[in-house]
PDB file of N, CA and C in Angstrom:
ATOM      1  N   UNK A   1      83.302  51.216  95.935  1.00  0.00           N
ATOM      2  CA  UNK A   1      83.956  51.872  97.049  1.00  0.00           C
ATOM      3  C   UNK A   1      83.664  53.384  97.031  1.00  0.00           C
ATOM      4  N   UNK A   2      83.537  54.236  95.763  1.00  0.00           N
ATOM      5  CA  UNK A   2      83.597  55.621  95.776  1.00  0.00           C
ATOM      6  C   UNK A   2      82.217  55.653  96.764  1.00  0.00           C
ATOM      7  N   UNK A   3      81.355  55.128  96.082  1.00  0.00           N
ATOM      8  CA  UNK A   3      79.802  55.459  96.437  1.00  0.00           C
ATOM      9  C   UNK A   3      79.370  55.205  97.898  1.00  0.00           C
ATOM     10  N   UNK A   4      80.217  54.241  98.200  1.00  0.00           N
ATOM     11  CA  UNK A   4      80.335  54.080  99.709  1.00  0.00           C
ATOM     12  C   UNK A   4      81.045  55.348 100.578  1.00  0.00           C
ATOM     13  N   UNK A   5      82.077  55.839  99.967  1.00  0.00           N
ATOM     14  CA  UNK A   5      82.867  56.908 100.676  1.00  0.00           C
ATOM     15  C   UNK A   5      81.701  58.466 100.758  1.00  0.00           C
ATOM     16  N   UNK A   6      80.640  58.528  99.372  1.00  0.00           N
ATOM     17  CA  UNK A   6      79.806  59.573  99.951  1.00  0.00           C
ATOM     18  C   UNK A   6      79.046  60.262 100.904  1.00  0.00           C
ATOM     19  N   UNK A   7      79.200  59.320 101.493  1.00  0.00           N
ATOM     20  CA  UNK A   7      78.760  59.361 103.323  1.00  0.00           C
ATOM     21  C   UNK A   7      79.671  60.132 104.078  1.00  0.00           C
ATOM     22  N   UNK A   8      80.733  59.767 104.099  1.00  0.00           N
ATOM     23  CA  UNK A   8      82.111  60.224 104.294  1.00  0.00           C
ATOM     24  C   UNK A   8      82.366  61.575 104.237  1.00  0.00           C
ATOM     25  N   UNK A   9      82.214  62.258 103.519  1.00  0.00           N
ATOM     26  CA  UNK A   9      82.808  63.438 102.522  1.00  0.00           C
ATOM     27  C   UNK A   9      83.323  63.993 103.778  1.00  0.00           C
ATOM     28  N   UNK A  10      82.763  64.649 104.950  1.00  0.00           N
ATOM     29  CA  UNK A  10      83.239  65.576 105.634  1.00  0.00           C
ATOM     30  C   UNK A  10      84.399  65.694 106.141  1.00  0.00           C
ATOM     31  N   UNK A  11      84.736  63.896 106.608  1.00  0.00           N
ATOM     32  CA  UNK A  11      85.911  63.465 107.109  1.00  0.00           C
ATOM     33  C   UNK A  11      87.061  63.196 106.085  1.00  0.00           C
ATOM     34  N   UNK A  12      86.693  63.075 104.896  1.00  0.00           N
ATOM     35  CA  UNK A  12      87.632  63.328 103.973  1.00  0.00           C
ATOM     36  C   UNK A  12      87.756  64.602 103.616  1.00  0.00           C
ATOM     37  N   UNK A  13      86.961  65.489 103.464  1.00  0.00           N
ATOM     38  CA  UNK A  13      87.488  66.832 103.049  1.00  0.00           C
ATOM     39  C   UNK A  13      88.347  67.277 104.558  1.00  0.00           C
ATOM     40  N   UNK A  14      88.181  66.614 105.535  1.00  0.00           N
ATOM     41  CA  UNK A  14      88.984  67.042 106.417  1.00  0.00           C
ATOM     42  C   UNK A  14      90.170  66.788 106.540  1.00  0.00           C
ATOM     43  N   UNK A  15      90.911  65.292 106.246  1.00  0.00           N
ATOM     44  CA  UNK A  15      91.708  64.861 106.153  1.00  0.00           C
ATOM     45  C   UNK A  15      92.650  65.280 104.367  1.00  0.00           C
ATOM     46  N   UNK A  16      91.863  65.759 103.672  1.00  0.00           N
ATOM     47  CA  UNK A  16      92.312  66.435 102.125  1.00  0.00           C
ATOM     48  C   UNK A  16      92.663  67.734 102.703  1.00  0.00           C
ATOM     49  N   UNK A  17      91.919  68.919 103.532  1.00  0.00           N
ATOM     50  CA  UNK A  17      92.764  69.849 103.314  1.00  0.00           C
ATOM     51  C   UNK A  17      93.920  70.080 104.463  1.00  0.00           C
ATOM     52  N   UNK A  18      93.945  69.002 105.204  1.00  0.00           N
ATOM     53  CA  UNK A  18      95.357  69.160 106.089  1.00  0.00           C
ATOM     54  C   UNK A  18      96.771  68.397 105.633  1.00  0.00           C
ATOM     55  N   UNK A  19      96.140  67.234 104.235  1.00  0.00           N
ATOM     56  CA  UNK A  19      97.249  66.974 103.434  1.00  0.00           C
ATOM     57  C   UNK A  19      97.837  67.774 102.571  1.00  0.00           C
ATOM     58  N   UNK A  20      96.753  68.141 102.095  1.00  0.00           N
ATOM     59  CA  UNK A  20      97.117  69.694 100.605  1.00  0.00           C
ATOM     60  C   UNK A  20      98.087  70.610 101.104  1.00  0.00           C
ATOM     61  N   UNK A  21      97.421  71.257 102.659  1.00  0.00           N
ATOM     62  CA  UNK A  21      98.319  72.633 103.199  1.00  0.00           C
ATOM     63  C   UNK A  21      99.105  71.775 103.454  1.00  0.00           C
ATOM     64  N   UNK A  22     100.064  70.859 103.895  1.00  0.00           N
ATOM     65  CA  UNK A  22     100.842  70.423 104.659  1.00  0.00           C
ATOM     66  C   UNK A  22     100.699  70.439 105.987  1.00  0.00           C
ATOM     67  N   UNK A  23      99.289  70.713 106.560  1.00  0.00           N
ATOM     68  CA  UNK A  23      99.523  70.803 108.195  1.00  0.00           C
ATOM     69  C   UNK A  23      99.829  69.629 108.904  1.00  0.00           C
ATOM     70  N   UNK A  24     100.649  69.585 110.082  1.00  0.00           N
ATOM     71  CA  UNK A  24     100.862  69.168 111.436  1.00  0.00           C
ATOM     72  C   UNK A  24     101.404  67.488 110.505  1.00  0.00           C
ATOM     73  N   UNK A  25     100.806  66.677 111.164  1.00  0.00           N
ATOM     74  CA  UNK A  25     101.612  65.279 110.806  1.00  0.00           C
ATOM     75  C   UNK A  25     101.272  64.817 109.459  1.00  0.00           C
ATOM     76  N   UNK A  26     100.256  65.400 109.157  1.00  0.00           N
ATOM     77  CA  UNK A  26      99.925  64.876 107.389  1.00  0.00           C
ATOM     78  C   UNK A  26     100.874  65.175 106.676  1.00  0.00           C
ATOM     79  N   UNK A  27     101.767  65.923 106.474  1.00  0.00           N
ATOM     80  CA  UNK A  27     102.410  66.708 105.555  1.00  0.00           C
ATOM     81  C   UNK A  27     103.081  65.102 104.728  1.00  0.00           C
ATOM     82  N   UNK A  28     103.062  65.010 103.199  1.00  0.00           N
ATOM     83  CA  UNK A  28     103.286  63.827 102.593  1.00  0.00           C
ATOM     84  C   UNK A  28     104.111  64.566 101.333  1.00  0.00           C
ATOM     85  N   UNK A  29     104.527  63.757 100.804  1.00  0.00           N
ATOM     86  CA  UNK A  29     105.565  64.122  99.370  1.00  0.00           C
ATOM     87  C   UNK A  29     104.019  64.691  98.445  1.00  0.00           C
ATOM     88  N   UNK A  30     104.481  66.037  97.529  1.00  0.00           N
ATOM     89  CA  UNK A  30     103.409  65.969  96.627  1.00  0.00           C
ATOM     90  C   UNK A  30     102.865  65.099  95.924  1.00  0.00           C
ATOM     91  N   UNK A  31     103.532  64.147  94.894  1.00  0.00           N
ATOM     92  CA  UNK A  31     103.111  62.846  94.377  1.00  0.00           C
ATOM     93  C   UNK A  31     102.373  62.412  95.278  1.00  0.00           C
ATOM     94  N   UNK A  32     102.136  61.799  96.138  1.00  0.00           N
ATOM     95  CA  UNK A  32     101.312  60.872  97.280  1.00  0.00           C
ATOM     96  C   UNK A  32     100.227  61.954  97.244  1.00  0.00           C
ATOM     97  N   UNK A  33     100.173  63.062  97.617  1.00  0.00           N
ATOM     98  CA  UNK A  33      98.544  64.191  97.684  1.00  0.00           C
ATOM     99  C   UNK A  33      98.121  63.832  96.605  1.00  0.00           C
ATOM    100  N   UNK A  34      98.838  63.670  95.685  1.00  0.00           N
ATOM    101  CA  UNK A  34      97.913  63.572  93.852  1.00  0.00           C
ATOM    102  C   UNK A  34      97.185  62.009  94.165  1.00  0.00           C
ATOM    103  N   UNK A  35      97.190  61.422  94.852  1.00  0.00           N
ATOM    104  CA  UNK A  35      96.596  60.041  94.903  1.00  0.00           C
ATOM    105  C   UNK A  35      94.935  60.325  95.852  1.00  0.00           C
ATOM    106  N   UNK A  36      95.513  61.277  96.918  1.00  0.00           N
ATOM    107  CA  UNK A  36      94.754  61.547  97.581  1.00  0.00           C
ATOM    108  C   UNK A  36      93.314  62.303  96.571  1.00  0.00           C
ATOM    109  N   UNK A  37      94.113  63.272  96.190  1.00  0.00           N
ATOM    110  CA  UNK A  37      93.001  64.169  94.980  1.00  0.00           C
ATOM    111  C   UNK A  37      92.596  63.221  93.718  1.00  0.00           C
ATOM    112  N   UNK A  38      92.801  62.389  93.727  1.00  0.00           N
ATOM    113  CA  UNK A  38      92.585  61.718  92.775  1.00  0.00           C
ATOM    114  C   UNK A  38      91.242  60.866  93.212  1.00  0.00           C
ATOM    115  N   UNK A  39      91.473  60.380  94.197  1.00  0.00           N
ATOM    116  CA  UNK A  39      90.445  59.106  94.817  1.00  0.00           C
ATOM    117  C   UNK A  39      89.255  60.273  95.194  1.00  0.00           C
ATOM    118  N   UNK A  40      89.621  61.598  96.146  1.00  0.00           N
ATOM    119  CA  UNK A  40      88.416  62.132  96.205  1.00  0.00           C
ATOM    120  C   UNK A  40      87.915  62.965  94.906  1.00  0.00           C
ATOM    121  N   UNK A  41      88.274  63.489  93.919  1.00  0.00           N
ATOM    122  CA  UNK A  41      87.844  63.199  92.462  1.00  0.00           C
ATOM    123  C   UNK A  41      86.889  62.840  92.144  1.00  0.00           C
ATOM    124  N   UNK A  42      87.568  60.974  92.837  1.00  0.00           N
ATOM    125  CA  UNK A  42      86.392  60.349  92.248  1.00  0.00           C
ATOM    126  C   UNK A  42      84.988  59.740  93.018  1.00  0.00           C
ATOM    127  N   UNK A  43      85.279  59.820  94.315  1.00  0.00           N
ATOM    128  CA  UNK A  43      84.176  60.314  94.703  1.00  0.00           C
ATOM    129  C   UNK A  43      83.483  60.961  94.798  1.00  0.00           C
ATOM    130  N   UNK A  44      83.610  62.464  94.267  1.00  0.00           N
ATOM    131  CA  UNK A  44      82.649  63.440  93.798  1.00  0.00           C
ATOM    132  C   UNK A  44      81.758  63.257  92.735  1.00  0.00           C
ATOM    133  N   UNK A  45      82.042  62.307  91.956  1.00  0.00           N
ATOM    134  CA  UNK A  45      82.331  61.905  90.507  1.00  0.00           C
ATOM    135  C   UNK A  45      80.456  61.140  90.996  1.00  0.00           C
ATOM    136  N   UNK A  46      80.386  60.541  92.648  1.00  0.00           N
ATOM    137  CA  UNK A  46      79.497  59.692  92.177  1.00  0.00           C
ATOM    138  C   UNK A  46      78.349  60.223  93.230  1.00  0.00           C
ATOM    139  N   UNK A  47      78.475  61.561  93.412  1.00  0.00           N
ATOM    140  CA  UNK A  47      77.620  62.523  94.028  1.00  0.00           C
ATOM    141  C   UNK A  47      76.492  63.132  92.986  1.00  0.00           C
ATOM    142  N   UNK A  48      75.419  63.467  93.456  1.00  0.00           N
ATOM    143  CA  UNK A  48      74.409  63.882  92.799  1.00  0.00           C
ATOM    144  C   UNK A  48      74.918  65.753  92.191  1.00  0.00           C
ATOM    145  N   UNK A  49      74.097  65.865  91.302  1.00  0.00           N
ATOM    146  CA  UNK A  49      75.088  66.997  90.968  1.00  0.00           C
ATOM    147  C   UNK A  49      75.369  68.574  91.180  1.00  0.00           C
ATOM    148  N   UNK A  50      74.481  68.506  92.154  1.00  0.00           N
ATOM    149  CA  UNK A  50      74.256  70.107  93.165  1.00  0.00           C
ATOM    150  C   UNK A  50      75.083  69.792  94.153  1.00  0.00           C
ATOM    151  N   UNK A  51      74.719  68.399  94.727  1.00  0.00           N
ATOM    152  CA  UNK A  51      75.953  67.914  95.923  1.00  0.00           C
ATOM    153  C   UNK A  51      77.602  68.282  95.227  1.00  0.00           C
ATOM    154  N   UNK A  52      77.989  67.826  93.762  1.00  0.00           N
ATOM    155  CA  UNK A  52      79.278  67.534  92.792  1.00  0.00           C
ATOM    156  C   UNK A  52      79.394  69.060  92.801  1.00  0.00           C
ATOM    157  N   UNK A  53      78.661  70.199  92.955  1.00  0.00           N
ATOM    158  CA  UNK A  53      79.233  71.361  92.810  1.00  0.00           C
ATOM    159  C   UNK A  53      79.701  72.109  93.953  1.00  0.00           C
ATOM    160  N   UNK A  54      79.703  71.574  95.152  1.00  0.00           N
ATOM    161  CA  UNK A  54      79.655  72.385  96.126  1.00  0.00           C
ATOM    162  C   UNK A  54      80.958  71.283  96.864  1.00  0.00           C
ATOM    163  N   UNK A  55      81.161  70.030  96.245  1.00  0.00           N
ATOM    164  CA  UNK A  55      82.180  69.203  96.384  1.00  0.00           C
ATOM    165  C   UNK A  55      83.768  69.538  95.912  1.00  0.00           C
ATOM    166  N   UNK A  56      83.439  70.294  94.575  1.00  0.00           N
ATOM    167  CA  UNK A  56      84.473  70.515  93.889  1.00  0.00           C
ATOM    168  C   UNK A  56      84.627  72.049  94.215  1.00  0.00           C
ATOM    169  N   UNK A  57      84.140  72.469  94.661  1.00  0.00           N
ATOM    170  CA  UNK A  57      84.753  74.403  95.176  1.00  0.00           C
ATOM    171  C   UNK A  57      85.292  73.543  96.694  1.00  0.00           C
ATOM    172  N   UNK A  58      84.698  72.969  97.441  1.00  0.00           N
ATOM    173  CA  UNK A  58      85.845  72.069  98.336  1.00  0.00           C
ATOM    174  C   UNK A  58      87.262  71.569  98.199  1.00  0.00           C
ATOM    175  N   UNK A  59      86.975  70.913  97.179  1.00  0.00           N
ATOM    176  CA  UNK A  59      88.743  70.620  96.333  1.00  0.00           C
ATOM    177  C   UNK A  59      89.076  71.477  96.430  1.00  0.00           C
ATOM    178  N   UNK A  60      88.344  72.558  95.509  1.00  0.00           N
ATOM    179  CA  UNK A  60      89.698  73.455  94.985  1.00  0.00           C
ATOM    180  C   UNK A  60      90.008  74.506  95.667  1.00  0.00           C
ATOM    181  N   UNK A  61      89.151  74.400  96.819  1.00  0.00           N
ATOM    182  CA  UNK A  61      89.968  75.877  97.713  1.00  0.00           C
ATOM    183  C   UNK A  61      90.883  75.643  98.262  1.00  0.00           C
ATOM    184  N   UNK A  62      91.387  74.497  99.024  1.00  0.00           N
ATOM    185  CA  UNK A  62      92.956  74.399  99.497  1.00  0.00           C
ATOM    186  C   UNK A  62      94.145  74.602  98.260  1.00  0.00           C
ATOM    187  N   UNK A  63      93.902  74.319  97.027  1.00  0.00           N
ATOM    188  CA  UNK A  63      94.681  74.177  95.542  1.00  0.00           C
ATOM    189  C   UNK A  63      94.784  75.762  95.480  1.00  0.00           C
ATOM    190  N   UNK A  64      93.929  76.355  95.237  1.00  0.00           N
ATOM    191  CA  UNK A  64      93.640  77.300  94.712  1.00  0.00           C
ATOM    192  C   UNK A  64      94.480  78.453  95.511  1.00  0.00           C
ATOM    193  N   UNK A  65      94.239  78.591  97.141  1.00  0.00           N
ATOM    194  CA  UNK A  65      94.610  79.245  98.197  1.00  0.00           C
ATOM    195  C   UNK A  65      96.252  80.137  97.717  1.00  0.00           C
ATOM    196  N   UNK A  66      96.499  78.975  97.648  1.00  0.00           N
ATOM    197  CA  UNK A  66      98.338  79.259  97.736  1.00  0.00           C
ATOM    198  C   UNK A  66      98.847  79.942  96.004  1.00  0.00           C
ATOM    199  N   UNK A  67      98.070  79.405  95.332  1.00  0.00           N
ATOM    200  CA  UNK A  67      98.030  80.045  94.044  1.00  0.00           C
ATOM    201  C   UNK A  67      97.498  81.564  94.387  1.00  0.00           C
ATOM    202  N   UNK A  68      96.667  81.846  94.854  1.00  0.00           N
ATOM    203  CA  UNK A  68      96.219  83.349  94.923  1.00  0.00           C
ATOM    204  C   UNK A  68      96.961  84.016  95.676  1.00  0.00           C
ATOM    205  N   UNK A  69      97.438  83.357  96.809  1.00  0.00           N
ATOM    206  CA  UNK A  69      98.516  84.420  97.448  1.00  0.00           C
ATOM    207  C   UNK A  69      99.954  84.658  96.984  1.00  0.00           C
ATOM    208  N   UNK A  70     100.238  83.738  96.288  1.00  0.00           N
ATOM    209  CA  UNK A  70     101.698  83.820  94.993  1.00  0.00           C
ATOM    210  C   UNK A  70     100.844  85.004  94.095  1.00  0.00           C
ATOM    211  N   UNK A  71     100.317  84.951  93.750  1.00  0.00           N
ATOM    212  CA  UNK A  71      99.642  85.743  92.253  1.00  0.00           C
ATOM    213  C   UNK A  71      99.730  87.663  93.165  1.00  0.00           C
ATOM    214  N   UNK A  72      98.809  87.668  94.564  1.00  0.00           N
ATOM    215  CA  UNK A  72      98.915  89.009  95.179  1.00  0.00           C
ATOM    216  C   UNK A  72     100.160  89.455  95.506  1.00  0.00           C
ATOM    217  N   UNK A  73     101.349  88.849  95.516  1.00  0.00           N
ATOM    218  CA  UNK A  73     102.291  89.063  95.964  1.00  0.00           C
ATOM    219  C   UNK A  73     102.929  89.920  95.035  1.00  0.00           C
ATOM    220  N   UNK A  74     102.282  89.900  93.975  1.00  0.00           N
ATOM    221  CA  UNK A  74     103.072  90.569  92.292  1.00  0.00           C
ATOM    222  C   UNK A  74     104.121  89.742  91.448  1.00  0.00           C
ATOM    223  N   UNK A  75     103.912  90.571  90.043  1.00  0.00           N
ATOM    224  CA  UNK A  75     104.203  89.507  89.143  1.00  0.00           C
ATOM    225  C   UNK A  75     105.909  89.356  89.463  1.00  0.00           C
ATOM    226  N   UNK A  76     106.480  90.230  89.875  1.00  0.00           N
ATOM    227  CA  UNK A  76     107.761  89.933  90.127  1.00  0.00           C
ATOM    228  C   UNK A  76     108.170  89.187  91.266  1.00  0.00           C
ATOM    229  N   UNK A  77     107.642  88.864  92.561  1.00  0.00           N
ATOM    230  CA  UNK A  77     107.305  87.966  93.163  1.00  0.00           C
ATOM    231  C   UNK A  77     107.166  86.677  92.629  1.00  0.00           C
ATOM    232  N   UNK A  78     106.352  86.712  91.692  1.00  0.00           N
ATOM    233  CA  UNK A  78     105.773  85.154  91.121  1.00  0.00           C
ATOM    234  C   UNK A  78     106.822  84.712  89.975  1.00  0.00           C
ATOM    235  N   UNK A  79     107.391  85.785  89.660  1.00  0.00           N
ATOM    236  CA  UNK A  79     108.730  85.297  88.499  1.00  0.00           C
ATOM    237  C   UNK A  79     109.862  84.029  89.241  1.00  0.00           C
ATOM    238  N   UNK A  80     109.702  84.959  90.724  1.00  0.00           N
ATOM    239  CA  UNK A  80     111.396  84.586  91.169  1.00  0.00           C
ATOM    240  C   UNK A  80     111.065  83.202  92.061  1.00  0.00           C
ATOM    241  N   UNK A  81     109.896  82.634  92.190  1.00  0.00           N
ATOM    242  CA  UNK A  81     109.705  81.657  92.611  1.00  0.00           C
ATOM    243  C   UNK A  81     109.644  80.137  92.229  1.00  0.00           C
ATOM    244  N   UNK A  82     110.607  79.334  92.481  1.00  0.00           N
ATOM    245  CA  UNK A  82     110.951  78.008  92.037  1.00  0.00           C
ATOM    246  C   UNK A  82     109.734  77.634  91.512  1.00  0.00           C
ATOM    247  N   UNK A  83     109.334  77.265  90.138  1.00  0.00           N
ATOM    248  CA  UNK A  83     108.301  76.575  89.706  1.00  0.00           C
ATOM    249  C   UNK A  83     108.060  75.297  90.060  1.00  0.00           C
ATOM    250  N   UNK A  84     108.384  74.478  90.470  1.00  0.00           N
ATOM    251  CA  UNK A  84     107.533  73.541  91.919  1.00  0.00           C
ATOM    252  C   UNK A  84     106.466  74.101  92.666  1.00  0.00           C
ATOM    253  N   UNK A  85     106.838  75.444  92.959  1.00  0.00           N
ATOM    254  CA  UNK A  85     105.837  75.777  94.324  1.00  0.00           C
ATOM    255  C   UNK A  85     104.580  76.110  93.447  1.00  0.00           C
ATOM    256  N   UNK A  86     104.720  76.480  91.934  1.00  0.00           N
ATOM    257  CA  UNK A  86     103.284  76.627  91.634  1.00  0.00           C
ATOM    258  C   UNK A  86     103.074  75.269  90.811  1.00  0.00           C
ATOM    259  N   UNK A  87     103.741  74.728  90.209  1.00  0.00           N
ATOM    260  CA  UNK A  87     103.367  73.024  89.090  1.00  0.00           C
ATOM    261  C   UNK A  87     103.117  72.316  90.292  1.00  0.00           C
ATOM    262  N   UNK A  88     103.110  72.392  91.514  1.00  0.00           N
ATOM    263  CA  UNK A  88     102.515  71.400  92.375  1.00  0.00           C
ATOM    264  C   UNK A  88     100.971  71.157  92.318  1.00  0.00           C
ATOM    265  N   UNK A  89     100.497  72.741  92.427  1.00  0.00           N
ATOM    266  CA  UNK A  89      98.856  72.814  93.081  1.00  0.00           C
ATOM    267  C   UNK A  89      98.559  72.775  91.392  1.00  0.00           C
ATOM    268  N   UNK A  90      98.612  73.238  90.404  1.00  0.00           N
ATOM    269  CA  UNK A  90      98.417  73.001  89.051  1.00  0.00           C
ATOM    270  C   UNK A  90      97.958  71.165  88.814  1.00  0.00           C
ATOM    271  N   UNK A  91      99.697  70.807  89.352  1.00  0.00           N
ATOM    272  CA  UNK A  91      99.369  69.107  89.047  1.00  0.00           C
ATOM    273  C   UNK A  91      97.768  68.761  89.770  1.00  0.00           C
ATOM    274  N   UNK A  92      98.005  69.291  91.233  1.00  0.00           N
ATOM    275  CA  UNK A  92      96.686  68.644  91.773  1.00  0.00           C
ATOM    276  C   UNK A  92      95.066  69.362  90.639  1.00  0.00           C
ATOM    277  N   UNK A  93      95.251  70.769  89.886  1.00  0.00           N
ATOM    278  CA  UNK A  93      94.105  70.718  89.611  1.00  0.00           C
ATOM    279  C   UNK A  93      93.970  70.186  88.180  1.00  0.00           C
ATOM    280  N   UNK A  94      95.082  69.591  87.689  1.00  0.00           N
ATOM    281  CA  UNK A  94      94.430  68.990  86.676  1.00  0.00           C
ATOM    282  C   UNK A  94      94.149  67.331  86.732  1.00  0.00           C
ATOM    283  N   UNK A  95      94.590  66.986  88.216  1.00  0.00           N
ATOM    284  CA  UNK A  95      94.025  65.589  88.679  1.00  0.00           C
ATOM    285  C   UNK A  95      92.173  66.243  89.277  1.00  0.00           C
ATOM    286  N   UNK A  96      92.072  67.032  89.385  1.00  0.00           N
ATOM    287  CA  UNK A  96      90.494  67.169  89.756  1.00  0.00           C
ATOM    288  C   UNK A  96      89.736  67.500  88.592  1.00  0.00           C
ATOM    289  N   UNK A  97      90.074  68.174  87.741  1.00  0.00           N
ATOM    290  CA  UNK A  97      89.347  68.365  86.407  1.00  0.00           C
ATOM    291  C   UNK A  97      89.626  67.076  85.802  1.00  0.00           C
ATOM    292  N   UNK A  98      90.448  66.552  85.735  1.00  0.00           N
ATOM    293  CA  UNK A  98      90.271  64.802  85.041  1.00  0.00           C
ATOM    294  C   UNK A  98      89.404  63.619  85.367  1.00  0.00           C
ATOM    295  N   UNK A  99      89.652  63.678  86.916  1.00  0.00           N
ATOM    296  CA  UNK A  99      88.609  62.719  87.393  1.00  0.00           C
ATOM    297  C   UNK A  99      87.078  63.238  88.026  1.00  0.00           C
ATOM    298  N   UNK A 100      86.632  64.337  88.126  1.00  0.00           N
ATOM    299  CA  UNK A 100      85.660  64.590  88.144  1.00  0.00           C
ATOM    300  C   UNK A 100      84.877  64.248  86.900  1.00  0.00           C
ATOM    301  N   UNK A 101      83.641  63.697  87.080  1.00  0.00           N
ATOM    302  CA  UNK A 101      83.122  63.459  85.597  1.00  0.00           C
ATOM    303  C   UNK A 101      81.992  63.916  86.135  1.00  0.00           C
ATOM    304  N   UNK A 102      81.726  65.080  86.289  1.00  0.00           N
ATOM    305  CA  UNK A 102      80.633  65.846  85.797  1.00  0.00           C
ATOM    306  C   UNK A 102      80.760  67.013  85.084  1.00  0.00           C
ATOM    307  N   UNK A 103      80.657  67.543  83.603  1.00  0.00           N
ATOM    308  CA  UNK A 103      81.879  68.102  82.807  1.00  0.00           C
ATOM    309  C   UNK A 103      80.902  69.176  82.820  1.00  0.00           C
ATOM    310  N   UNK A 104      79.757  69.602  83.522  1.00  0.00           N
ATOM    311  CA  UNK A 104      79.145  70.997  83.497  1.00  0.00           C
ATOM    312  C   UNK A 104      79.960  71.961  84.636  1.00  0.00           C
ATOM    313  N   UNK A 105      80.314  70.677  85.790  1.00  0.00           N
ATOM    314  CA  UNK A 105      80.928  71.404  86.890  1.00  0.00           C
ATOM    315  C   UNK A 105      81.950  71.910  86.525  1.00  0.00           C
ATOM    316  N   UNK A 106      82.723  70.757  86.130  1.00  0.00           N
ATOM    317  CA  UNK A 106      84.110  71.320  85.731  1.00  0.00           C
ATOM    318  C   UNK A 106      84.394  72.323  84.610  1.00  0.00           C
ATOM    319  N   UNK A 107      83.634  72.337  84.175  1.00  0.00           N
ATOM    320  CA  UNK A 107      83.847  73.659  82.774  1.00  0.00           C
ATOM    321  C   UNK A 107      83.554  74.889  83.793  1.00  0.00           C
ATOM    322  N   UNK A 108      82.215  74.744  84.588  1.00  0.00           N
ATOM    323  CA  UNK A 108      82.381  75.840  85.100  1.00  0.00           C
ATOM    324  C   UNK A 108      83.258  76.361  86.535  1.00  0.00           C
ATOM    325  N   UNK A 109      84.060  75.952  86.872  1.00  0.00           N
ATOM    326  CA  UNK A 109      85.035  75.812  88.149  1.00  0.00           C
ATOM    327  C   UNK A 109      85.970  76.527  87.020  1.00  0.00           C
ATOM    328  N   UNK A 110      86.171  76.216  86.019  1.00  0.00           N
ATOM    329  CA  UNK A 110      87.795  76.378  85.343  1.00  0.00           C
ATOM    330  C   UNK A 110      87.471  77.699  84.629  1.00  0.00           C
ATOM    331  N   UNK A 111      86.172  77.668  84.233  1.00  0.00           N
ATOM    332  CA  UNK A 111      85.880  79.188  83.947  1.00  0.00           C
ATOM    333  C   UNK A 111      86.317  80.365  84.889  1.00  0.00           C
ATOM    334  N   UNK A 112      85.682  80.116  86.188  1.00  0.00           N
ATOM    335  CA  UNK A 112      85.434  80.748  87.601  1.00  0.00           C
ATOM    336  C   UNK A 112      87.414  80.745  88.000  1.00  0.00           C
ATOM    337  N   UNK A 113      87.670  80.020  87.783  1.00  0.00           N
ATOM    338  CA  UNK A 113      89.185  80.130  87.898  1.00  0.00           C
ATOM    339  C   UNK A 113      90.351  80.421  86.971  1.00  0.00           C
ATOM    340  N   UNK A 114      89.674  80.471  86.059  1.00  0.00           N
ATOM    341  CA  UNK A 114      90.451  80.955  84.529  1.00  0.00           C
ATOM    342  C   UNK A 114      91.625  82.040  84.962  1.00  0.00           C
ATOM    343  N   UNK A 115      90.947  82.845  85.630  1.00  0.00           N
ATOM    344  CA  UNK A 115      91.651  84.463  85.737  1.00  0.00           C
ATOM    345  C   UNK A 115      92.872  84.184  86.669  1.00  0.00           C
ATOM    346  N   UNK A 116      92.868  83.068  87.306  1.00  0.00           N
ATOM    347  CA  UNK A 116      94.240  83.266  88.432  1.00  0.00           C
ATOM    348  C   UNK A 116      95.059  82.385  87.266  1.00  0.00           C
ATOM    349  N   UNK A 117      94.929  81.351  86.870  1.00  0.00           N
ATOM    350  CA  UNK A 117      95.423  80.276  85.994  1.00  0.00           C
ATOM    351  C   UNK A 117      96.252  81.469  84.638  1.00  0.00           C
ATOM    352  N   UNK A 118      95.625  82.333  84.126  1.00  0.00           N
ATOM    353  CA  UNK A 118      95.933  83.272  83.117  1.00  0.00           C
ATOM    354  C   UNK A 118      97.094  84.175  83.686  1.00  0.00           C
ATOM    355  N   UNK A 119      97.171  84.170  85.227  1.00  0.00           N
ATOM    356  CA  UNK A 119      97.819  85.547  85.838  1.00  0.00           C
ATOM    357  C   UNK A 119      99.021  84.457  86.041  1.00  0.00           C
ATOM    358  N   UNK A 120      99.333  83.326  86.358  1.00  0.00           N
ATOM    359  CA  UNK A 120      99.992  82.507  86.731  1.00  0.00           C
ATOM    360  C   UNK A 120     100.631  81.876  85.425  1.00  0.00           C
ATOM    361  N   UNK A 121     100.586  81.628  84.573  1.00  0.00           N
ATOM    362  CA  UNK A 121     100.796  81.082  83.006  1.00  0.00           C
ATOM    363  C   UNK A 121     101.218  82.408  82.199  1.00  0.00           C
ATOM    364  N   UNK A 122     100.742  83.659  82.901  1.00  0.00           N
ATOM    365  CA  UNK A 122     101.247  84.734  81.738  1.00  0.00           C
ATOM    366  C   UNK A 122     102.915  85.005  82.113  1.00  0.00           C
ATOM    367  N   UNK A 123     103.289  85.026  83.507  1.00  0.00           N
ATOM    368  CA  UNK A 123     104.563  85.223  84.417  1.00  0.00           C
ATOM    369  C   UNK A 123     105.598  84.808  82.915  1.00  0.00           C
TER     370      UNK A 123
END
């Protein structure tokens, strides 16, 4: 099924980042998005691997988004904010670093993202 969905990608990355933001009628319980990030995961998983890198900066820019604008807001900002609003997009990126199995990408995505993850974990 994944390998079949590679055809796909566009219409799933379309339908992934209007679940992630919550826009318009998608909006779903977080648990249920982690299913979503999970399955496309793993269809990246069965992409060639220049395609798998340009798949996974796809993932992770809706994840990532809302993390960076918590982080600009300042660290006292990011103190006073219910930790849900950031262990949500966290949960989703450690469902994409798990099921991605191409572990050059993912080492280097988490590198490339280290610095918000450090600013967010130091709070």
């Amino acid at each position: 099924c994944r390998k079949k969905l590679c055809g796909c990608l566009d219409g799933l990355f379309h339908i992934y980042n209007r679940t992630v933001s919550g826009e318009d009628s998608f909006k779903v319980p977080a648990e249920d998005s982690l299913h979503l990030v999970e399955a496309l995961s793993m269809v990246v998983t069965e992409l060639p691997l220049e395609d798998a890198k340009r798949a996974l900066e796809a993932l992770c820019i809706p994840v990532i988004s809302p993390l960076q604008e918590a982080i600009n807001q300042g660290p006292e900002s990011l103190s006073k904010r219910p930790s849900r609003q950031l262990t949500v997009h966290i949960d989703r990126f450690a469902y994409i670093f798990r099921y991605v199995k191409h572990p050059q990408v993912v080492a280097d995505a988490i590198q490339r993202l280290w610095p918000i993850f450090k600013a967010i974990f130091d709070v």
